[in-house]
C-alpha atoms as a PDB file:
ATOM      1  CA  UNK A   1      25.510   7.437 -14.147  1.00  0.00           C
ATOM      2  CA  UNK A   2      26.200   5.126 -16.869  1.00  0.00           C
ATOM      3  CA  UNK A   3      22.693   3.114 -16.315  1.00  0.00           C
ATOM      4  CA  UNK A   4      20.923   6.750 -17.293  1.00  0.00           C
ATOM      5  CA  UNK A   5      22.839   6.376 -20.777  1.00  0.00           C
ATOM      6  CA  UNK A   6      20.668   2.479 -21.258  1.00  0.00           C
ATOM      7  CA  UNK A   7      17.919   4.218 -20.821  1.00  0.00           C
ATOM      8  CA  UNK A   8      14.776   5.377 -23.851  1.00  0.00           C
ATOM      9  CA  UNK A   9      16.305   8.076 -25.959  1.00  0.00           C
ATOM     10  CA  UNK A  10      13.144  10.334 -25.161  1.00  0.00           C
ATOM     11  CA  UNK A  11      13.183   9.755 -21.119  1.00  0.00           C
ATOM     12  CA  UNK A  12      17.293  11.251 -21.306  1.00  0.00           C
ATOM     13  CA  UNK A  13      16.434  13.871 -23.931  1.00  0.00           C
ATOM     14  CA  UNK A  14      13.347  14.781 -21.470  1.00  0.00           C
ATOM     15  CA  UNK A  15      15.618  15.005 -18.230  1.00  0.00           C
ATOM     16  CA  UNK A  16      18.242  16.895 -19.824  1.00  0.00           C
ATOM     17  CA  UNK A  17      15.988  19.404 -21.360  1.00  0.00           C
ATOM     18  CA  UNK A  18      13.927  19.820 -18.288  1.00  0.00           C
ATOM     19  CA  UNK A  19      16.910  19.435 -15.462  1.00  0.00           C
ATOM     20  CA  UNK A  20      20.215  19.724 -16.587  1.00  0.00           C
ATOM     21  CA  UNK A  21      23.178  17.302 -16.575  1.00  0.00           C
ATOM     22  CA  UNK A  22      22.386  14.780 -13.513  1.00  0.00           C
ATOM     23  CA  UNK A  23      25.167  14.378 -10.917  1.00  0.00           C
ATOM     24  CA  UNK A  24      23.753  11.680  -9.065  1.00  0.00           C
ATOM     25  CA  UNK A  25      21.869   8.427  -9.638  1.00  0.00           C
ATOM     26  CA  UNK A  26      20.543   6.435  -6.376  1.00  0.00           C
ATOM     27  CA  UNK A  27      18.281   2.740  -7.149  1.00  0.00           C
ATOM     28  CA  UNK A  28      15.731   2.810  -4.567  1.00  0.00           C
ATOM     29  CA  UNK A  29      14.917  -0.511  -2.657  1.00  0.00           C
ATOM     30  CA  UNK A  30      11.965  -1.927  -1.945  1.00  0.00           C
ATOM     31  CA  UNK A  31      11.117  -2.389  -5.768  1.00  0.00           C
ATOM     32  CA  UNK A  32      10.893  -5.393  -7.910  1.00  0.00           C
ATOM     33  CA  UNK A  33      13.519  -6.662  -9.603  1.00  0.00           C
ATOM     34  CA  UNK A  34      11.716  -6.328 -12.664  1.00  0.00           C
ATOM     35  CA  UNK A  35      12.644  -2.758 -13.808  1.00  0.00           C
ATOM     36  CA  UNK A  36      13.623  -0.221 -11.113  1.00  0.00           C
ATOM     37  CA  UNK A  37      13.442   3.008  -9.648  1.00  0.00           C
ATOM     38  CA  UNK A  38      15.810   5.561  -9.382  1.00  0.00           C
ATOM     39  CA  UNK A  39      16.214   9.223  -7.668  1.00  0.00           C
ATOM     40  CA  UNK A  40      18.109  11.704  -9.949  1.00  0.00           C
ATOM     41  CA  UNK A  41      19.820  14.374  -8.895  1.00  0.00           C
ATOM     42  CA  UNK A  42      20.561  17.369 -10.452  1.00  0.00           C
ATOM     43  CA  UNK A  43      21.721  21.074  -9.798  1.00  0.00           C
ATOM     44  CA  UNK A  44      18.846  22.338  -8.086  1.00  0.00           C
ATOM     45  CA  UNK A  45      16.352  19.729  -8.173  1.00  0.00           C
ATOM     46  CA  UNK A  46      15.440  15.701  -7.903  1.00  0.00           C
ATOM     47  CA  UNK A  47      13.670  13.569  -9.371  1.00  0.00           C
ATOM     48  CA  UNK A  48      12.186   9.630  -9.356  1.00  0.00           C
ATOM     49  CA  UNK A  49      12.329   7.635 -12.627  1.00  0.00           C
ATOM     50  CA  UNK A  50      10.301   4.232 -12.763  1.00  0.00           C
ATOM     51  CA  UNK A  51      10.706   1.548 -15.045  1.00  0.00           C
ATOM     52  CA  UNK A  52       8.405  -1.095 -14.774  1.00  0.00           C
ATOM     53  CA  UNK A  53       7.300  -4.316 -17.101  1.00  0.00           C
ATOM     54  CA  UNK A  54       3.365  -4.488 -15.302  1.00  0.00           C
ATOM     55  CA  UNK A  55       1.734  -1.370 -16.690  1.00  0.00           C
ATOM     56  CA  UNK A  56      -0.756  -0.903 -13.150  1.00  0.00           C
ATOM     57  CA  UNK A  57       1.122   1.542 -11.797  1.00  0.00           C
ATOM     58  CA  UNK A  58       2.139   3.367 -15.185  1.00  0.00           C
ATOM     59  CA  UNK A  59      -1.621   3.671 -16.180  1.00  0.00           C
ATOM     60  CA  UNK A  60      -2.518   4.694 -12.831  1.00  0.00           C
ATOM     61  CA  UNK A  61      -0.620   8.044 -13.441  1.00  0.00           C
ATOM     62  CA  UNK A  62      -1.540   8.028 -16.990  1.00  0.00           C
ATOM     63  CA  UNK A  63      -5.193   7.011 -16.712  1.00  0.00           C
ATOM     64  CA  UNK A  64      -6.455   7.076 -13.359  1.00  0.00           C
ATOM     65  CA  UNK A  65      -5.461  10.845 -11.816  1.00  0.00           C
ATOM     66  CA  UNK A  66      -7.538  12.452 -13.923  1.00  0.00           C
ATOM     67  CA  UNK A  67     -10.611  10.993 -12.188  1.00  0.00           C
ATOM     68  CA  UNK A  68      -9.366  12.272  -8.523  1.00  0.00           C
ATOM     69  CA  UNK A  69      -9.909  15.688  -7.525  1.00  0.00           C
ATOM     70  CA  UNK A  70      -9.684  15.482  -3.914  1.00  0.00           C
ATOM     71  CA  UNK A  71      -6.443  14.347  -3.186  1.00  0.00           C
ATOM     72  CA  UNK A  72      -4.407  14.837  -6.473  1.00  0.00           C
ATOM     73  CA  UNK A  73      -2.011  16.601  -4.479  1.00  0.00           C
ATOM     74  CA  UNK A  74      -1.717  14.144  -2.077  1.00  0.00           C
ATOM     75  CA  UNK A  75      -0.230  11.978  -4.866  1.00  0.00           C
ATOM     76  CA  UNK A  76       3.518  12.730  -6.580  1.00  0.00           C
ATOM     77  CA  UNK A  77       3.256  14.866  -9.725  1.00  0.00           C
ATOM     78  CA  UNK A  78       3.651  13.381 -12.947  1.00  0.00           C
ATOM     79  CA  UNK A  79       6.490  15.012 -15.337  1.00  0.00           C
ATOM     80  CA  UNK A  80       6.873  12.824 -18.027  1.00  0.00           C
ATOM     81  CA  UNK A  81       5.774   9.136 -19.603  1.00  0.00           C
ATOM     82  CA  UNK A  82       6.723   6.642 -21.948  1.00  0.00           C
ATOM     83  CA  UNK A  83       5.639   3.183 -23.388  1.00  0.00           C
ATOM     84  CA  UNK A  84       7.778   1.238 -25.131  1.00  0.00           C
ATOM     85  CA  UNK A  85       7.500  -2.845 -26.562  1.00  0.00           C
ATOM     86  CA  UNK A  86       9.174  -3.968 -23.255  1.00  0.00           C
ATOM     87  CA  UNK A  87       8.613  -1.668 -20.589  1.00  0.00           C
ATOM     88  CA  UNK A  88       6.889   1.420 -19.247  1.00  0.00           C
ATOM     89  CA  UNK A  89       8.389   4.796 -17.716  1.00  0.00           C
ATOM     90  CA  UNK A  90       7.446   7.192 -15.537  1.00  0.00           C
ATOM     91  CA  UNK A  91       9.231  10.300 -14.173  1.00  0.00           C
ATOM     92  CA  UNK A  92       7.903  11.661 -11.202  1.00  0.00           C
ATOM     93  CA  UNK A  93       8.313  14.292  -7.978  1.00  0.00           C
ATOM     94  CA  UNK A  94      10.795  13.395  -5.333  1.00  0.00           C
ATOM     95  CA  UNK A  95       8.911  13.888  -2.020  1.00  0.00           C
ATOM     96  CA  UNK A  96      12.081  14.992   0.294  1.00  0.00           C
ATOM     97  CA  UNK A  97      11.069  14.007   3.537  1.00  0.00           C
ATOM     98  CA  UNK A  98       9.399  10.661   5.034  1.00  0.00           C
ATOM     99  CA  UNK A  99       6.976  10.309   7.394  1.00  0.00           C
ATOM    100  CA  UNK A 100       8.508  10.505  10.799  1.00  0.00           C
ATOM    101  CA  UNK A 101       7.982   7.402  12.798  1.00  0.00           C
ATOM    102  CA  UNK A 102       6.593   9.194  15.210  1.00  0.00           C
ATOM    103  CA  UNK A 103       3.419  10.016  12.717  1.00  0.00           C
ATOM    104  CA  UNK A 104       3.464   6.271  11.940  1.00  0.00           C
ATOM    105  CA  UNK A 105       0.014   5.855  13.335  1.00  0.00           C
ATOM    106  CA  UNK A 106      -3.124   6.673  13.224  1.00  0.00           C
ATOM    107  CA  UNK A 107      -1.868  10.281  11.519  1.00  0.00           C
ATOM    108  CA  UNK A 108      -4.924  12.768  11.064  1.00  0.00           C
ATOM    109  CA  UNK A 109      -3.499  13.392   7.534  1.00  0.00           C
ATOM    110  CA  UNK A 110      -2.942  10.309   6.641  1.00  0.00           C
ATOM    111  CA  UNK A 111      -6.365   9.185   7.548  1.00  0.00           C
ATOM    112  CA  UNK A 112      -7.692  12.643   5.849  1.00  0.00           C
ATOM    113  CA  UNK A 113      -6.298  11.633   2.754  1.00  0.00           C
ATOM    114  CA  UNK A 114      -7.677   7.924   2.689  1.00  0.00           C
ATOM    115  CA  UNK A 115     -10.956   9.372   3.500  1.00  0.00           C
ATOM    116  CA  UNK A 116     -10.995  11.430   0.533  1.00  0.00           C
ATOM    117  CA  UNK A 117      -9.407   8.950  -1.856  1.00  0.00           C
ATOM    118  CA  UNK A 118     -12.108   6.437  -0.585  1.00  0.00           C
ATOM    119  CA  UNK A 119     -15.326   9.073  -0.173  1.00  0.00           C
ATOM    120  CA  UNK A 120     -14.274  10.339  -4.074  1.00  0.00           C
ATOM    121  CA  UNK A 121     -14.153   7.011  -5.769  1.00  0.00           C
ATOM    122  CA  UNK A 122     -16.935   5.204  -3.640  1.00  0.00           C
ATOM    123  CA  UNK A 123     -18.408   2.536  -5.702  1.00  0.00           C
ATOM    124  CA  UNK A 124     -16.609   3.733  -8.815  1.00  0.00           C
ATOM    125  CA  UNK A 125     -15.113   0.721 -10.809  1.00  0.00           C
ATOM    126  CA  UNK A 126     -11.082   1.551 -11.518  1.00  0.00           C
ATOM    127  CA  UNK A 127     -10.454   3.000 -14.818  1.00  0.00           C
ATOM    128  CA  UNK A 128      -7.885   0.111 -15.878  1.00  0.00           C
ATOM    129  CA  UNK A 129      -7.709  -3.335 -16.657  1.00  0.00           C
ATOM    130  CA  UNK A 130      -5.612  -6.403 -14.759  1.00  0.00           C
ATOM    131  CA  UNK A 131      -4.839  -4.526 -11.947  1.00  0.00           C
ATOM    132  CA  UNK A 132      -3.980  -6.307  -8.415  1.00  0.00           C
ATOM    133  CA  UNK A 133      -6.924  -8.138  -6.800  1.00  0.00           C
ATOM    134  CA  UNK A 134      -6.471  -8.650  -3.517  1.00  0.00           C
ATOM    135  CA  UNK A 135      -7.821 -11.861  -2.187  1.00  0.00           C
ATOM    136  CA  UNK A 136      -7.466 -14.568   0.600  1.00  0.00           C
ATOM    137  CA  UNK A 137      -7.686 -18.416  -1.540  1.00  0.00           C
ATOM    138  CA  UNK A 138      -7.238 -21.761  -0.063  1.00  0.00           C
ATOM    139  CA  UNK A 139      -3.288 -21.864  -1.731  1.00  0.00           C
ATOM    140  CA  UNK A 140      -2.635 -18.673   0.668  1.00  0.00           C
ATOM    141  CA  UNK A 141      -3.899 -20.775   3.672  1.00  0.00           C
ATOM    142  CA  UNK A 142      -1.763 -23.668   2.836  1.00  0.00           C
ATOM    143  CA  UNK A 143       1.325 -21.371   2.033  1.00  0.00           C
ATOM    144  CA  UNK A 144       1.155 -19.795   5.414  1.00  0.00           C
ATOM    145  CA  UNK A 145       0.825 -23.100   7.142  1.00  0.00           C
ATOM    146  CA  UNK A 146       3.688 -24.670   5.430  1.00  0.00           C
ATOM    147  CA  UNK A 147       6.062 -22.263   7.336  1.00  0.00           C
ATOM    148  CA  UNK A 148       5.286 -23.787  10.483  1.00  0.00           C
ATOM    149  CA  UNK A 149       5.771 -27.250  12.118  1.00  0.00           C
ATOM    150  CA  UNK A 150       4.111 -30.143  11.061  1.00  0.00           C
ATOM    151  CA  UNK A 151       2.605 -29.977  14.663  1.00  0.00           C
ATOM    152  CA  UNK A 152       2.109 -25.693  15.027  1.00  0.00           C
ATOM    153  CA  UNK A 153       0.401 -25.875  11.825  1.00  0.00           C
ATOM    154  CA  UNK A 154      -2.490 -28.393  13.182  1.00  0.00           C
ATOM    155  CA  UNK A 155      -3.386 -26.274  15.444  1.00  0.00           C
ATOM    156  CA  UNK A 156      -3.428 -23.250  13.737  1.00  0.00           C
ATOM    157  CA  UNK A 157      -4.944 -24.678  10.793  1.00  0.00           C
ATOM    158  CA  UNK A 158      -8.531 -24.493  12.205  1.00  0.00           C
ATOM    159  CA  UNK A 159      -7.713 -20.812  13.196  1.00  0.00           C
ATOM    160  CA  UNK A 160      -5.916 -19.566   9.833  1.00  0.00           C
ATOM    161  CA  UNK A 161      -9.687 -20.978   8.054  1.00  0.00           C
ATOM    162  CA  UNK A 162     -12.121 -19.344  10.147  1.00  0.00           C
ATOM    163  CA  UNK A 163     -10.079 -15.754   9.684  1.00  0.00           C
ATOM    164  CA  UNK A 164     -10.129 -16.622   5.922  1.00  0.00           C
ATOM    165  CA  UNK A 165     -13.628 -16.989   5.701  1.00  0.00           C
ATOM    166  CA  UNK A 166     -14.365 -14.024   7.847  1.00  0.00           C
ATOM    167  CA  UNK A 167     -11.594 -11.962   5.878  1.00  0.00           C
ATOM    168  CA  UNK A 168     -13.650 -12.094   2.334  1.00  0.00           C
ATOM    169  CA  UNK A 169     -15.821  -9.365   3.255  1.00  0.00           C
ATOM    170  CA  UNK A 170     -12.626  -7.024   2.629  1.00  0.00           C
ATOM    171  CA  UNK A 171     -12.543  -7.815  -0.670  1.00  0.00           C
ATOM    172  CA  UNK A 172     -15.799  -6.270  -1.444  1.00  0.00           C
ATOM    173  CA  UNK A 173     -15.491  -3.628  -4.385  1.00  0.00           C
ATOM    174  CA  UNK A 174     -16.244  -0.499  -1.947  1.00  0.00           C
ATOM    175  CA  UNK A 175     -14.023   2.126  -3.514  1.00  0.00           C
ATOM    176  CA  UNK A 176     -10.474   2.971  -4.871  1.00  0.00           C
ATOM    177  CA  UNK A 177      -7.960   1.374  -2.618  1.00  0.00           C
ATOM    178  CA  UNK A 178      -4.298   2.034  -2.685  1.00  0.00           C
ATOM    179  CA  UNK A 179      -3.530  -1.130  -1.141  1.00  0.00           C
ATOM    180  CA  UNK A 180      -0.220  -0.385   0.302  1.00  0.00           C
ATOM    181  CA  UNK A 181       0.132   1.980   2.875  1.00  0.00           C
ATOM    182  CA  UNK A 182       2.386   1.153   4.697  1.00  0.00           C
ATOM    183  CA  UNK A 183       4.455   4.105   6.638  1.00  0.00           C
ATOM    184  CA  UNK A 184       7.040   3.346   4.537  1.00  0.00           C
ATOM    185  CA  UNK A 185       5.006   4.681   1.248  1.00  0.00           C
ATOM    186  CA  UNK A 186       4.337   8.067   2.777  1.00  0.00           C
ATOM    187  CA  UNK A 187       6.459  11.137   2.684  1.00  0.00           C
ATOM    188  CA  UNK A 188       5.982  15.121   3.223  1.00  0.00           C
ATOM    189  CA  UNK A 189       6.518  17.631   0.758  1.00  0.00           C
ATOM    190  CA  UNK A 190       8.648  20.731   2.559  1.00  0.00           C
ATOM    191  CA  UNK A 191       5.286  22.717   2.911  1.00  0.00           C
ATOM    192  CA  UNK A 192       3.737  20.151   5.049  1.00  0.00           C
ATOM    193  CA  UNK A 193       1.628  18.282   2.319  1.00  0.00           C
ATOM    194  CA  UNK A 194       1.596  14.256   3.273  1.00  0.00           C
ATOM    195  CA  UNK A 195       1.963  12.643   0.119  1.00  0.00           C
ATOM    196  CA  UNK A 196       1.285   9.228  -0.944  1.00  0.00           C
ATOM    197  CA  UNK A 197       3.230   7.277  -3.294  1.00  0.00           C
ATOM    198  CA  UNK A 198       3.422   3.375  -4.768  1.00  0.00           C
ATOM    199  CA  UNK A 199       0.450   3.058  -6.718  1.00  0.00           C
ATOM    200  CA  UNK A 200       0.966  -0.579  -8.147  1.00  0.00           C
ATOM    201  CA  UNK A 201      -1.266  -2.171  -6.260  1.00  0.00           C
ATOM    202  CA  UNK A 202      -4.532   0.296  -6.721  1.00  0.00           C
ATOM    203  CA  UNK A 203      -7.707  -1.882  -6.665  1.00  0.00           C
ATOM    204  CA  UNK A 204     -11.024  -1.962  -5.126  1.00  0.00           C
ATOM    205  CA  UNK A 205     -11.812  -2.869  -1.932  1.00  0.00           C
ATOM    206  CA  UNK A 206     -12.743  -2.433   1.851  1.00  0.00           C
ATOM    207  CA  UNK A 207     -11.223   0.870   2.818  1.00  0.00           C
ATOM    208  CA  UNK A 208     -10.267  -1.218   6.060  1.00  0.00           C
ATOM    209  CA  UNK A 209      -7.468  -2.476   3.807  1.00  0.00           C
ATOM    210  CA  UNK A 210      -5.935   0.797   3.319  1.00  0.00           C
ATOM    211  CA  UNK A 211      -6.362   1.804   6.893  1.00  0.00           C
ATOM    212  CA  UNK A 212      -5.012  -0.995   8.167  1.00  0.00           C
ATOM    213  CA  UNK A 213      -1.919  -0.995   6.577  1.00  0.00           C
ATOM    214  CA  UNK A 214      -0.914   2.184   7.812  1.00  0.00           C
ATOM    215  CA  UNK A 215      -0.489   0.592  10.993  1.00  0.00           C
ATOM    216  CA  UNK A 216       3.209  -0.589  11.400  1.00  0.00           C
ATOM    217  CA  UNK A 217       4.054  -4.447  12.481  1.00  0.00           C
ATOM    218  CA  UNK A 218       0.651  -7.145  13.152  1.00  0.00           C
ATOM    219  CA  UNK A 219      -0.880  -3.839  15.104  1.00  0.00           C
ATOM    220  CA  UNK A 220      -1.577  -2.705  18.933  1.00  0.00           C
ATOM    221  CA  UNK A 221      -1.740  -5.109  22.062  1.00  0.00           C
ATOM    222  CA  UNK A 222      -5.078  -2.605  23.068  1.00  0.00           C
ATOM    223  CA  UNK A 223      -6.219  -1.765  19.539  1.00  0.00           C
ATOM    224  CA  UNK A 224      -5.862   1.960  20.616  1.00  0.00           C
ATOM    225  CA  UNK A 225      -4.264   3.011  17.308  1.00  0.00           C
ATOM    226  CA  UNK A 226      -7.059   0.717  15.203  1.00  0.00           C
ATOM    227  CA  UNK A 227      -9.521   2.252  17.413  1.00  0.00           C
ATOM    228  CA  UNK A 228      -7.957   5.843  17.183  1.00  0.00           C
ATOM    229  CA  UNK A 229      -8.149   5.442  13.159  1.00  0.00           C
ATOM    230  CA  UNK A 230     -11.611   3.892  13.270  1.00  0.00           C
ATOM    231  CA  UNK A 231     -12.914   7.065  15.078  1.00  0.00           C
ATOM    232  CA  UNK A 232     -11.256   9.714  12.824  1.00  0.00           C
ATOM    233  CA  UNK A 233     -12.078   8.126   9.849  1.00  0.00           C
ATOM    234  CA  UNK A 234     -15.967   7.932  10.589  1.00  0.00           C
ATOM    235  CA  UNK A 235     -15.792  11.299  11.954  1.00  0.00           C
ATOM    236  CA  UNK A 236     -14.968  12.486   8.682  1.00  0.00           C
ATOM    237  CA  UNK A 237     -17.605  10.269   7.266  1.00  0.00           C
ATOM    238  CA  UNK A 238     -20.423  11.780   9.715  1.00  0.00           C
ATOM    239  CA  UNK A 239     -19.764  15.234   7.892  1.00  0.00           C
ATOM    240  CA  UNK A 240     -20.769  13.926   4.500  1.00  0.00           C
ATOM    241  CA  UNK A 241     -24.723  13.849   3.423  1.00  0.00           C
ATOM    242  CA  UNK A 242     -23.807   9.863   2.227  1.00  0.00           C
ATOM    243  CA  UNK A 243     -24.143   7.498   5.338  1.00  0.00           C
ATOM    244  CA  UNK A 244     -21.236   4.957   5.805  1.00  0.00           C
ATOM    245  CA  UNK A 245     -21.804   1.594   5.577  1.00  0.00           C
ATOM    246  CA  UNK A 246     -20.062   0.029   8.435  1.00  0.00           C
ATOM    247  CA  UNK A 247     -20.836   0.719  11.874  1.00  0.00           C
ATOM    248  CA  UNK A 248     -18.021   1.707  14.160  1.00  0.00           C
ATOM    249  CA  UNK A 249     -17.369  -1.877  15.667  1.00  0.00           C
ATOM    250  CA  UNK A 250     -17.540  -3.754  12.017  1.00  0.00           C
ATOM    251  CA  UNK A 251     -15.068  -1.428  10.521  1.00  0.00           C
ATOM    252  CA  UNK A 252     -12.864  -1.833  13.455  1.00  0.00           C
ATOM    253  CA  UNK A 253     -13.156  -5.669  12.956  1.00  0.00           C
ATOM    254  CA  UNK A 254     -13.033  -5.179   9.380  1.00  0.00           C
ATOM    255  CA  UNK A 255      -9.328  -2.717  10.312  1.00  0.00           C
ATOM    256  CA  UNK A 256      -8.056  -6.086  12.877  1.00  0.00           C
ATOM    257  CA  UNK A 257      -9.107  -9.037   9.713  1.00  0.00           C
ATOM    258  CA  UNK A 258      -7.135  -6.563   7.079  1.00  0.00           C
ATOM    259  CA  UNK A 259      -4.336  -6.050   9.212  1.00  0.00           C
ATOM    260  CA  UNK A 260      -4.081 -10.036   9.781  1.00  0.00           C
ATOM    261  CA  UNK A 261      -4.618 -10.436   5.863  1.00  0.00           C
ATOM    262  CA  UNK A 262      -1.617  -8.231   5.426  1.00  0.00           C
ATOM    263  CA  UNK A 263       0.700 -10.356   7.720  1.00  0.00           C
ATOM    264  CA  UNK A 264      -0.989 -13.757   5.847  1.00  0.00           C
ATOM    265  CA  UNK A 265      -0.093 -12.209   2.434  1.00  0.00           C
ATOM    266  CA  UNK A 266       3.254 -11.183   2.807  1.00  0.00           C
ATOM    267  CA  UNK A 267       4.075 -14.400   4.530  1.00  0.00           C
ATOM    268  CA  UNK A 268       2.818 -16.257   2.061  1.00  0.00           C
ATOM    269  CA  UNK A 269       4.665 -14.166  -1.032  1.00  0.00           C
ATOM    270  CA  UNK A 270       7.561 -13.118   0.539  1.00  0.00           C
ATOM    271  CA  UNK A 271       8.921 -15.097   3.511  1.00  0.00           C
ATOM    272  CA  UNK A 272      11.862 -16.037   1.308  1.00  0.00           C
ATOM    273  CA  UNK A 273      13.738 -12.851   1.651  1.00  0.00           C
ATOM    274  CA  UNK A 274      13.651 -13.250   5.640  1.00  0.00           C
ATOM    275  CA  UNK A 275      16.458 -14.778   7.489  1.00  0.00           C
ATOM    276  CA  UNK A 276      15.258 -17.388   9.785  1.00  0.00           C
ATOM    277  CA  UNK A 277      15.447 -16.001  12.746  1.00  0.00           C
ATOM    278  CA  UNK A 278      13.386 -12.785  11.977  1.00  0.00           C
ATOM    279  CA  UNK A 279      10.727 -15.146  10.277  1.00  0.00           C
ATOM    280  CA  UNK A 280      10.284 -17.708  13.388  1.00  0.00           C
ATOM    281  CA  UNK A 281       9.904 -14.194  15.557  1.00  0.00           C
ATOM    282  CA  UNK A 282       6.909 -13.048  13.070  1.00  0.00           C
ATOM    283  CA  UNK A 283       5.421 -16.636  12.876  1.00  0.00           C
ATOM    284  CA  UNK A 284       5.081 -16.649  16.981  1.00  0.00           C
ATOM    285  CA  UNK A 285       3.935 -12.838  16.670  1.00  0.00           C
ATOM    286  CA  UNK A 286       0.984 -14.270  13.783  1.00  0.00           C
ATOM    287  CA  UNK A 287      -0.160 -17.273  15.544  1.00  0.00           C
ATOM    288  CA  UNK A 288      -0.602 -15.421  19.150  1.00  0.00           C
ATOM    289  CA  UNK A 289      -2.244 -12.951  17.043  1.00  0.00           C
ATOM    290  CA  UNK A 290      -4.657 -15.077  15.181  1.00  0.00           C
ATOM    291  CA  UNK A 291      -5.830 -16.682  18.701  1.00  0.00           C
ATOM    292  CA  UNK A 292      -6.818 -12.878  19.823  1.00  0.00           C
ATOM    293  CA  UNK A 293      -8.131 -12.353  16.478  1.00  0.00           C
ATOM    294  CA  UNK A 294     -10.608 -15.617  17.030  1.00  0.00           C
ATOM    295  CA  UNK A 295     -11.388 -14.696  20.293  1.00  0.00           C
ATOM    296  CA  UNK A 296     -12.265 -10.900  19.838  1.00  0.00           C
ATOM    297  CA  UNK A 297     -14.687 -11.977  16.014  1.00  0.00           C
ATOM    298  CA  UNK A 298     -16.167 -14.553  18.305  1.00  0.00           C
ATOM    299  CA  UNK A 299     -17.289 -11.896  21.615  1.00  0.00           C
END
């Protein structure tokens, strides 16, 4: 409880006015070390508070909701806000429930609500500055390769190039992307509604990012969920007066590149918070991958 008394004067005056006296303060993991986020609990309620020292995510409540009509409730409500010289605040609605595992993929509300974030804000710029561009570069290759062996990372090399080249297509400026969906970032409000939330990362891009991320681990052996979440999601499209871009076997590639992209990214960024053995079981898991990958762009 003490860490809600270091908090902005306004953001304790606003909880206690709104909630009460807390009785419980939980930090959330999965979030930066730079600020925090925290669930609050009070009498008859709960809340998240998010401090952050990149503004993306803070200007995406502040600035960017207004613009969406379609799925605004598909995204946590916003209570309260506050900027200050070091940091930014945001206090938000705790979404009770998580998406069970067993909705972890291809969900028909989940895609519904991609679909309508992407068919809303097609080839709309984003209404804020320095957000995250996502991006395959020639550092990313080299990153990824350096967690192999000398001799694993020759022959993989060749691979890991091709899918980089073929991967830029994804970064096309299509529409609003959240850019991480993972099942993780989803959770149900107790009247059903499937809410998305992490926002930091909102860019533009291939809506294949989006979809493919809301497939959990490097994706199916028979691409039946990417195949499952192709179909839905041009379904919905085929009810709309604007055609698609993509046919149905590009997006799907465009779904298997983005999922690989992912896998490349967060190796390359992160693969210092996994033990060893969990990270030599993911490298195999990439490289047999990336060898289908080829071999399916190359039918």
């Amino acid at each position: 409880m003490e860490i809600i008394h270091k908090w902005p004067s306004s953001i304790q005056e606003y909880l206690k006015k709104s909630f009460g006296t807390p009785f419980g303060v939980k930090k959330l993991n999965g979030i930066k070390s730079e600020g925090g986020c925290y669930r609050i609990k009070f009498s008859n309620i709960s809340v998240i508070v998010k401090q952050m020292i990149e503004p993306q995510e803070y200007l995406f409540y502040t600035q960017c909701t207004k613009f969406m009509n379609k799925v605004n409730n598909n995204i946590p409500n916003l209570y309260y806000y506050h900027q200050n010289a070091k940091s930014y605040w945001i206090v938000l609605e705790d979404i009770p429930n998580p998406l069970p595992k067993e909705r972890w993929n291809a969900d028909p509300q989940v895609v519904k609500v991609l679909f309508d974030l992407h068919s809303e804000m097609w080839g709309e710029k984003l209404s804020i500055s320095n957000y995250y561009l996502p991006h395959w570069d020639d550092g990313l290759t080299t990153r990824v390769l350096g967690l192999f062996s000398t001799e694993i990372g020759k022959q993989i090399k060749p691979l890991l190039c091709e899918i980089q080249q073929k991967s830029q297509q994804l970064f096309e400026p299509y529409c609003w992307i959240n850019a991480d969906t993972n099942p993780t970032n989803w959770g149900i409000r107790n009247d059903g509604t499937v809410v998305l939330f992490d926002w930091e990362r909102v860019t533009c891009g291939s809506p294949a990012i989006d979809l493919s991320i809301t497939i959990s681990g490097l994706g199916t052996s028979d691409n039946s969920t990417e195949l499952s979440i192709v179909h839905q999601y041009l379904s919905l499209w085929s009810q709309l007066s604007t055609d698609f871009p993509l046919s149905e076997q590009e997006l799907f590639q465009q779904v298997k590149l983005a999922k690989f992209w992912s896998a490349a990214e967060f190796l390359g960024n992160n693969s210092n918070i996994l033990d060893f053995k969990t990270l030599q079981d993911i490298l195999r898991k990439f490289t047999d991958k990336a060898s289908e990958l080829i071999e399916m762009l190359n039918e």
